[in-house]
Protein backbone atom coordinates (compact mmCIF):
# COMPACT_ATOMS: atom_id res chain seq x y z
CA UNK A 1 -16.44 8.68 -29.14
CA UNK A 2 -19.25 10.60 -27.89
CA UNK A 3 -20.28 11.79 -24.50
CA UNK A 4 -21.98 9.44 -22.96
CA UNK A 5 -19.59 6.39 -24.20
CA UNK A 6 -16.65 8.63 -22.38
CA UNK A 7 -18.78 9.21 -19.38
CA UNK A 8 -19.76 5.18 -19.21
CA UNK A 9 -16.89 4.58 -16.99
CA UNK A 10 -17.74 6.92 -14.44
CA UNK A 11 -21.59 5.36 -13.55
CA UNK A 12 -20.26 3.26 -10.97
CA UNK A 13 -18.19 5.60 -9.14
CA UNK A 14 -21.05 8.17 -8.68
CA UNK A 15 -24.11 6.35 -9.06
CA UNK A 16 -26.31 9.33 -7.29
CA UNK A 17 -25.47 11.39 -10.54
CA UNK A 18 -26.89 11.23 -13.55
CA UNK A 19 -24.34 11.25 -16.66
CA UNK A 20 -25.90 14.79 -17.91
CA UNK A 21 -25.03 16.57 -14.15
CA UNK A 22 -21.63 14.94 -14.73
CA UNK A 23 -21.45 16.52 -17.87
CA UNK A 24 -22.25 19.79 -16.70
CA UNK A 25 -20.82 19.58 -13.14
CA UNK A 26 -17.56 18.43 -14.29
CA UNK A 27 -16.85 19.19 -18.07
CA UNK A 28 -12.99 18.37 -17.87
CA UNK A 29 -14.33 14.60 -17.97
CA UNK A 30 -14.88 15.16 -21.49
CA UNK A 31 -11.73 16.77 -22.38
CA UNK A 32 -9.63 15.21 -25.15
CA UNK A 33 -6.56 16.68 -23.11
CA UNK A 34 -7.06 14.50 -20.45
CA UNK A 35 -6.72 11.31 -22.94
CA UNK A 36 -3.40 9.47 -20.98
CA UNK A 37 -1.73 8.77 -24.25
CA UNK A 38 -1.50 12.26 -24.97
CA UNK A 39 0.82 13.51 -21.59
CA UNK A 40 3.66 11.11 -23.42
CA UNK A 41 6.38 12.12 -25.79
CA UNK A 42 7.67 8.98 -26.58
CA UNK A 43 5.00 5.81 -25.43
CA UNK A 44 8.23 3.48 -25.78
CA UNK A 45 7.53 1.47 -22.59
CA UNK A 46 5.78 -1.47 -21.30
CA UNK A 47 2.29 -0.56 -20.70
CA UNK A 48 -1.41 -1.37 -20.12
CA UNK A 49 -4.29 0.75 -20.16
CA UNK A 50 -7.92 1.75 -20.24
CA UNK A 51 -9.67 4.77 -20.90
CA UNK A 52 -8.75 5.82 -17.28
CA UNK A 53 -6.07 3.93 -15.67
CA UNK A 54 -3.02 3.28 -17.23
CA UNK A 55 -0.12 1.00 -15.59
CA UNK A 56 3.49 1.25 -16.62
CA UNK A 57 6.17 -1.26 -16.28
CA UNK A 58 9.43 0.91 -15.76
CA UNK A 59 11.87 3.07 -13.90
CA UNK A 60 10.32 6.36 -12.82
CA UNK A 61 12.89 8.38 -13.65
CA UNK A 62 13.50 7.01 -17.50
CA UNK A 63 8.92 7.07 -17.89
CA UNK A 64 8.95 10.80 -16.29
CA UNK A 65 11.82 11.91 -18.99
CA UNK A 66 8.65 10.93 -21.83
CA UNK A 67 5.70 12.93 -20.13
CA UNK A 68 5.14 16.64 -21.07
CA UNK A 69 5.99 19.37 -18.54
CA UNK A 70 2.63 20.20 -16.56
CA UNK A 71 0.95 17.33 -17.51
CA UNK A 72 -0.59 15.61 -14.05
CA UNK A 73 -3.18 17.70 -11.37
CA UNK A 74 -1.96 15.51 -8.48
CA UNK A 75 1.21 13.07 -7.24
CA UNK A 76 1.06 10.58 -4.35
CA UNK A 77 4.85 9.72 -4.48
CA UNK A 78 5.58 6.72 -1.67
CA UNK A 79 9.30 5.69 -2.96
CA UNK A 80 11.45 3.13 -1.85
CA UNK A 81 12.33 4.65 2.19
CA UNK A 82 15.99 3.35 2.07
CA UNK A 83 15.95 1.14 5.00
CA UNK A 84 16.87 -2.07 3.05
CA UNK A 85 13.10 -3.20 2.66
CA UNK A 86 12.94 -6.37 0.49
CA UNK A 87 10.55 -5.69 -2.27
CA UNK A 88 10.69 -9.26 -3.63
CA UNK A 89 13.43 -8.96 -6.46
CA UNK A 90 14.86 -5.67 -5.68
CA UNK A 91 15.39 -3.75 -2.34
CA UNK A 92 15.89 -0.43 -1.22
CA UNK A 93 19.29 -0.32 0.31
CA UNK A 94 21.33 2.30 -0.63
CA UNK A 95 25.71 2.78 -0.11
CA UNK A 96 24.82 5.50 2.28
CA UNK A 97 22.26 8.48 3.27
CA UNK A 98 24.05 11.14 1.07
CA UNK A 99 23.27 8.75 -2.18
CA UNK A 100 20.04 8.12 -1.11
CA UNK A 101 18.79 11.39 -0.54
CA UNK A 102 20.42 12.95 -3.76
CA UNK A 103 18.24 10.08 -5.39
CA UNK A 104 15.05 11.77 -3.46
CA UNK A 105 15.86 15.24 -5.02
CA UNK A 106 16.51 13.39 -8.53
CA UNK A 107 12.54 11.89 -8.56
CA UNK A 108 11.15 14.84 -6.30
CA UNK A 109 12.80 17.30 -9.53
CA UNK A 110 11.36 14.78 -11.92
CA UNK A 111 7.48 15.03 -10.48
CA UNK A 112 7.45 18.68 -10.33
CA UNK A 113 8.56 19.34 -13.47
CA UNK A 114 5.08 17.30 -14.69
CA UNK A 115 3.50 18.52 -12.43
CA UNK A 116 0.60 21.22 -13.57
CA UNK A 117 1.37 24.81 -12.56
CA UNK A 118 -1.61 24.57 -9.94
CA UNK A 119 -1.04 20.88 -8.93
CA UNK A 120 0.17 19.38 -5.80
CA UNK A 121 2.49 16.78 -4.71
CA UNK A 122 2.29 14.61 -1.72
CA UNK A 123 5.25 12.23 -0.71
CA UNK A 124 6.43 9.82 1.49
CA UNK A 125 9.51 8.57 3.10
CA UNK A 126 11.62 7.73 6.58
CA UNK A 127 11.75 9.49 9.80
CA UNK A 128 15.27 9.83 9.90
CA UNK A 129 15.36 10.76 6.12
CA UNK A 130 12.47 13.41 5.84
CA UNK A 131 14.36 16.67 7.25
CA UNK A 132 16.88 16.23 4.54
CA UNK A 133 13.54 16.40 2.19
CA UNK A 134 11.86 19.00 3.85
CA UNK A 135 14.93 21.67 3.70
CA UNK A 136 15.58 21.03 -0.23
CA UNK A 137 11.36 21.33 -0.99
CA UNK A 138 11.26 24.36 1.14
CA UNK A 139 14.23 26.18 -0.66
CA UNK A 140 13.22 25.16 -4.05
CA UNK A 141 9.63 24.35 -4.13
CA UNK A 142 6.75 25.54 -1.49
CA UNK A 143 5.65 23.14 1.68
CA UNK A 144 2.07 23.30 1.97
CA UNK A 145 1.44 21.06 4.88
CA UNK A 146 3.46 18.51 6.69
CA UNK A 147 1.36 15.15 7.81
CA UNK A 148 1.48 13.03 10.69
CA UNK A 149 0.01 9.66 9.60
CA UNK A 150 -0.39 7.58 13.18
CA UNK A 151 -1.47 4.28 13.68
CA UNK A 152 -1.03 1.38 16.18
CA UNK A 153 1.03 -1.66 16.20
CA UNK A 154 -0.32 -4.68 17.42
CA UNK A 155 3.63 -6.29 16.98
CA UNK A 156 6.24 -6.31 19.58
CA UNK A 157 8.19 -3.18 20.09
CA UNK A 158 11.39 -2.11 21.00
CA UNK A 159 12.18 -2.29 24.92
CA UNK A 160 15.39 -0.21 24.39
CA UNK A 161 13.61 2.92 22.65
CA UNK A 162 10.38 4.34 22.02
CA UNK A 163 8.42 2.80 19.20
CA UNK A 164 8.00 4.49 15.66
CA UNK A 165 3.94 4.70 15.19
CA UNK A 166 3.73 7.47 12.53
CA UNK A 167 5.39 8.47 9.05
CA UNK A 168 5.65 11.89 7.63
CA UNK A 169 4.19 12.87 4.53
CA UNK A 170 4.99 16.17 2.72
CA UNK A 171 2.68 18.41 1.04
CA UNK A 172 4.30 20.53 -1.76
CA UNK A 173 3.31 22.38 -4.72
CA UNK A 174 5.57 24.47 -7.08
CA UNK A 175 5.76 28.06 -5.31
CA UNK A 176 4.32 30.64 -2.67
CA UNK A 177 2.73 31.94 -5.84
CA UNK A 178 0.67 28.85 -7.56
CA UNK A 179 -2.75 27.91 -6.69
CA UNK A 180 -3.75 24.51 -5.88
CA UNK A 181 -7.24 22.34 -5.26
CA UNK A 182 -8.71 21.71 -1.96
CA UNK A 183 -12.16 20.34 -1.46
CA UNK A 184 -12.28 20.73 2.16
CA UNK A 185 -16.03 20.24 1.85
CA UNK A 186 -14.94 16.21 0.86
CA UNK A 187 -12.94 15.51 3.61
CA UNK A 188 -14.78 17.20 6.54
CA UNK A 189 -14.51 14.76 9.79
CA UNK A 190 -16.77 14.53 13.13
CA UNK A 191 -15.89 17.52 15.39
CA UNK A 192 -15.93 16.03 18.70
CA UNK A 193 -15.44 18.55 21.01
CA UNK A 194 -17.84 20.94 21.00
CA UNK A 195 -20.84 18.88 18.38
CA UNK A 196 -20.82 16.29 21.05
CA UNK A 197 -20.81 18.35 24.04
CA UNK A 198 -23.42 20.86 22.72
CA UNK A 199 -21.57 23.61 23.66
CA UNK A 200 -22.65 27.17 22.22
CA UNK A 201 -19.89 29.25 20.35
CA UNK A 202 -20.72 32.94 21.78
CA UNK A 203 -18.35 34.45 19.44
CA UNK A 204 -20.95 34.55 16.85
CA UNK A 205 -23.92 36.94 16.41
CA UNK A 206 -26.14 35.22 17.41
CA UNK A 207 -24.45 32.62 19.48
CA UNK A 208 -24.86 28.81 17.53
CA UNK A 209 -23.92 25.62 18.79
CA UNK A 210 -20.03 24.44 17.17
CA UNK A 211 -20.51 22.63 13.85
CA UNK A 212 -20.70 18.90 13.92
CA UNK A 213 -17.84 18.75 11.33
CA UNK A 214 -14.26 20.43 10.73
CA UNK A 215 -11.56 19.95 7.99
CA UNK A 216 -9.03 17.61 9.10
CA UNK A 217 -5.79 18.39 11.25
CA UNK A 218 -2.37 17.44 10.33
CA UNK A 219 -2.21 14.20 12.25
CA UNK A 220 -4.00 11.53 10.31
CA UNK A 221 -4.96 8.24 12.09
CA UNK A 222 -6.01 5.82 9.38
CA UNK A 223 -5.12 1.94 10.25
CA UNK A 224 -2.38 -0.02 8.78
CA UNK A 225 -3.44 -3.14 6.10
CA UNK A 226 -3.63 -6.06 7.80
CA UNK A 227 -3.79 -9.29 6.50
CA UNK A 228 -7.60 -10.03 6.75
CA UNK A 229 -8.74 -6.49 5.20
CA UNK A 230 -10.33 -6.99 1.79
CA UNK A 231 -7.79 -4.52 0.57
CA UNK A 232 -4.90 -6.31 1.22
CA UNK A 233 -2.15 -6.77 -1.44
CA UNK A 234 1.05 -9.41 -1.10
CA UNK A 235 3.02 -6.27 -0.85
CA UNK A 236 5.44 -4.85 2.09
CA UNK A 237 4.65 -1.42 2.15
CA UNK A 238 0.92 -0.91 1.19
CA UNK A 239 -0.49 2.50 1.86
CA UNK A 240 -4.24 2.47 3.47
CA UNK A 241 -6.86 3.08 0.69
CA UNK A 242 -8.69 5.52 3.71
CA UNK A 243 -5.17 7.24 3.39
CA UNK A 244 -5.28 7.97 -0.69
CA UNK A 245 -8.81 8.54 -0.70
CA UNK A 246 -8.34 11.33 2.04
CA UNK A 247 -5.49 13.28 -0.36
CA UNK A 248 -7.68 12.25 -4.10
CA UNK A 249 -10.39 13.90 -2.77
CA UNK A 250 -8.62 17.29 -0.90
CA UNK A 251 -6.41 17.75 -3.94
CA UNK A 252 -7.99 17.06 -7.58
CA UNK A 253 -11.01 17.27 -9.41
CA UNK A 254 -12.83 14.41 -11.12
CA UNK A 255 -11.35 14.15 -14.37
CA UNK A 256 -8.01 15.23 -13.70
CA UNK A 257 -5.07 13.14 -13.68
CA UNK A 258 -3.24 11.28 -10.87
CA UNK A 259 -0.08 10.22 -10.63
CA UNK A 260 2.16 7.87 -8.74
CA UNK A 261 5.35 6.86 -9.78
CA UNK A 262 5.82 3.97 -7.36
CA UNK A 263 2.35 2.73 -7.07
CA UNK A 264 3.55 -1.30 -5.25
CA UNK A 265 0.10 -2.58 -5.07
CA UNK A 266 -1.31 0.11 -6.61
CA UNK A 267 -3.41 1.63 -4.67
CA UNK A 268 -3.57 5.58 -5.39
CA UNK A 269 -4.53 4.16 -8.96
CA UNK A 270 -7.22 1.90 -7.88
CA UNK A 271 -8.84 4.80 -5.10
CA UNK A 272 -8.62 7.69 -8.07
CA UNK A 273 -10.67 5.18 -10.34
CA UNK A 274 -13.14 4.67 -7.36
CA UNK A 275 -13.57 8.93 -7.71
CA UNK A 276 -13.79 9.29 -11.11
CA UNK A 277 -10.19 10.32 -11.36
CA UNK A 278 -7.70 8.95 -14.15
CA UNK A 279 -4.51 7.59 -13.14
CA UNK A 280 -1.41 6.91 -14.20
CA UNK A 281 0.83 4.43 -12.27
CA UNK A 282 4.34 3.56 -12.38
CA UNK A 283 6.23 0.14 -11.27
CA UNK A 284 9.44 -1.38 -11.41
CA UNK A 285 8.70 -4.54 -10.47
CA UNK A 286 7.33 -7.13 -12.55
CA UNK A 287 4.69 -8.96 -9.94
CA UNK A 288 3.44 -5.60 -8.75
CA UNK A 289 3.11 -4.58 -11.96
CA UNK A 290 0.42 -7.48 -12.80
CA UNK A 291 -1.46 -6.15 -9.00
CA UNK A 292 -1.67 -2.78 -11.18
CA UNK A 293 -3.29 -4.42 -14.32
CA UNK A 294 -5.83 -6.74 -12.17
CA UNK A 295 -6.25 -3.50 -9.45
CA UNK A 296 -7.18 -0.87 -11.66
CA UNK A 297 -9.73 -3.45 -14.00
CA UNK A 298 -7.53 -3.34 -17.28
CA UNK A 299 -7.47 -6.72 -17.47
CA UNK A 300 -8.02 -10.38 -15.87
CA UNK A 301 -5.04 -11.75 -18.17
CA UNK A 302 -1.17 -11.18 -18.53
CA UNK A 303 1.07 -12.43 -20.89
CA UNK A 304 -1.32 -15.81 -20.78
CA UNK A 305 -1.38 -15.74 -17.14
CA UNK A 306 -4.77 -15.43 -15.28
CA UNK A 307 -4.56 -12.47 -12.63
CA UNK A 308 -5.54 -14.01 -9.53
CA UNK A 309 -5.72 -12.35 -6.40
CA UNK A 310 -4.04 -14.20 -3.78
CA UNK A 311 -3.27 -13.28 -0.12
CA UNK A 312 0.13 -14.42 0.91
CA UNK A 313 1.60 -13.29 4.31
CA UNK A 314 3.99 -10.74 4.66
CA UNK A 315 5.49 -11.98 7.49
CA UNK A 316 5.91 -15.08 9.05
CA UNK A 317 5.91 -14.07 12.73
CA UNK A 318 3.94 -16.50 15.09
CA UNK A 319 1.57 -13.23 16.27
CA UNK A 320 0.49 -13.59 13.34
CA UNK A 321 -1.35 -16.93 13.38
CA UNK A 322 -2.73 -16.45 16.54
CA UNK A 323 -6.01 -16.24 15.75
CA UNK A 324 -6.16 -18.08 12.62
């Protein structure tokens, strides 16, 4: 395959770019090494894929046991938050917190082991469950960051204790000693304070009004999916694509290789194809897993089955309907 064939997929994704500054911006695009086939030991698994998605009907833990050590730049990990969620034929409801959370440290052990030397790992899980997570990562990994994301809720809360409007995410990599990626120049946000204002920062020689822009803070506020966003996916727990495309672009490269070994509707797959990123996503259930082919533009057909997107309600609560 030459060149230009491998760089076809990336013309929509960065259409201000011509395919040679790709080439020579970003040679890893070209790599053989970054073929998706070749991270596997043993390709004994249900799977589709493209030249740079590739979705994978299985359990994590058995489909992590077949990729090579060191194999993936970047893992958005959102697993199951065991709080007895109903994910349509299976739920996350474990016999109690200790089995849960030694589950946690089984797939947290699993991702960094493919995780490349100088990659990073992001994860997600419960309020209640997260300190257990962040002691074991910060004894046998390294804690880069720990995220606030914050949003509203426009359902009824709790009159007998304060509502929950955030979750924590975790961002690890494998020691105090590796490198890792982190465009800050991608991600920069309005500064609001002093841009706006026009105030004058005297501590610099000579004194220059504040910069109009600053890397983000720890506390992310990126909306929930709702129902009439052209995002949305008949799943219970979709992530925000402004939320993925916020941690693709900080922490990889184009080229290099996502991973997310519990994608639900797929959506760290489907943002790292968007930015020229390959990605590799993992699902255990069967309907989600068909999201994953349509999502990431494998294919428009399953097993004989026309992939359809169609918006079904998550919930059935009368605030719901209020305004059609």
């Amino acid at each position: 395959m030459s060149q230009i064939e491998q760089l076809e997929l990336f013309d929509d994704f960065r259409p201000t770019e011509t395919r040679q500054d790709i080439i020579q911006m970003h040679p890893s695009l070209i790599c053989p090494e970054n073929d998706l086939e070749h991270i596997f030991t043993d390709m004994s698994f249900e799977e589709m894929h493209n030249r740079h998605s590739m979705v994978i009907h299985g359990d994590s833990l058995e489909i992590m046991q077949k990729m090579k050590e060191n194999s993936v730049h970047l893992i958005f990990a959102d697993a199951p938050y065991g709080i007895g969620k109903d994910f349509g034929n299976n739920s996350d409801k474990w016999d109690s917190v200790e089995s849960y959370i030694s589950w946690c440290k089984e797939w947290i052990d699993a991702c960094m082991r493919v995780l490349n030397e100088n990659g990073t790992m992001y994860f997600m899980t419960a309020t209640q469950h997260m300190p257990y997570l962040d002691i074991y990562v910060s004894e046998k990994y390294n804690v880069l960051c720990r995220i606030v994301w914050t949003y509203d809720s426009s359902g009824v809360q709790s009159k007998k204790m304060y509502g929950s409007l955030y979750e924590p995410i975790l961002m690890i990599n494998k020691s105090p000693k590796s490198g890792y990626v982190f465009n800050y120049q991608d991600i920069l946000v309005e500064a609001k304070t002093g841009a706006k204002r026009g105030l004058i920062d005297y501590r610099k020689d000579p004194p220059q009004p504040y910069s109009m822009e600053k890397v983000p803070g720890n506390v992310w506020d990126f909306s929930r999916v709702r129902f009439k966003m052209s995002e949305y996916e008949n799943h219970p727990t979709q992530k925000p694509e402004a939320l993925l495309d916020r941690i693709i672009r900080a922490s990889s490269n184009p080229g290099d290789i996502v991973l997310d070994p519990f994608s639900g509707s797929f959506t760290t797959s489907a943002v790292a194809n968007k930015l020229g990123r390959n990605a590799i996503g993992i699902e255990l259930n069967p309907t989600y897993f068909e999201i994953g082919i349509r999502r990431t533009g494998i294919a428009t057909e399953y097993n004989g089955k026309k992939l359809i997107k169609e918006k079904i309600r998550k919930t059935k609560a009368r605030s719901k309907y209020v305004r059609g």
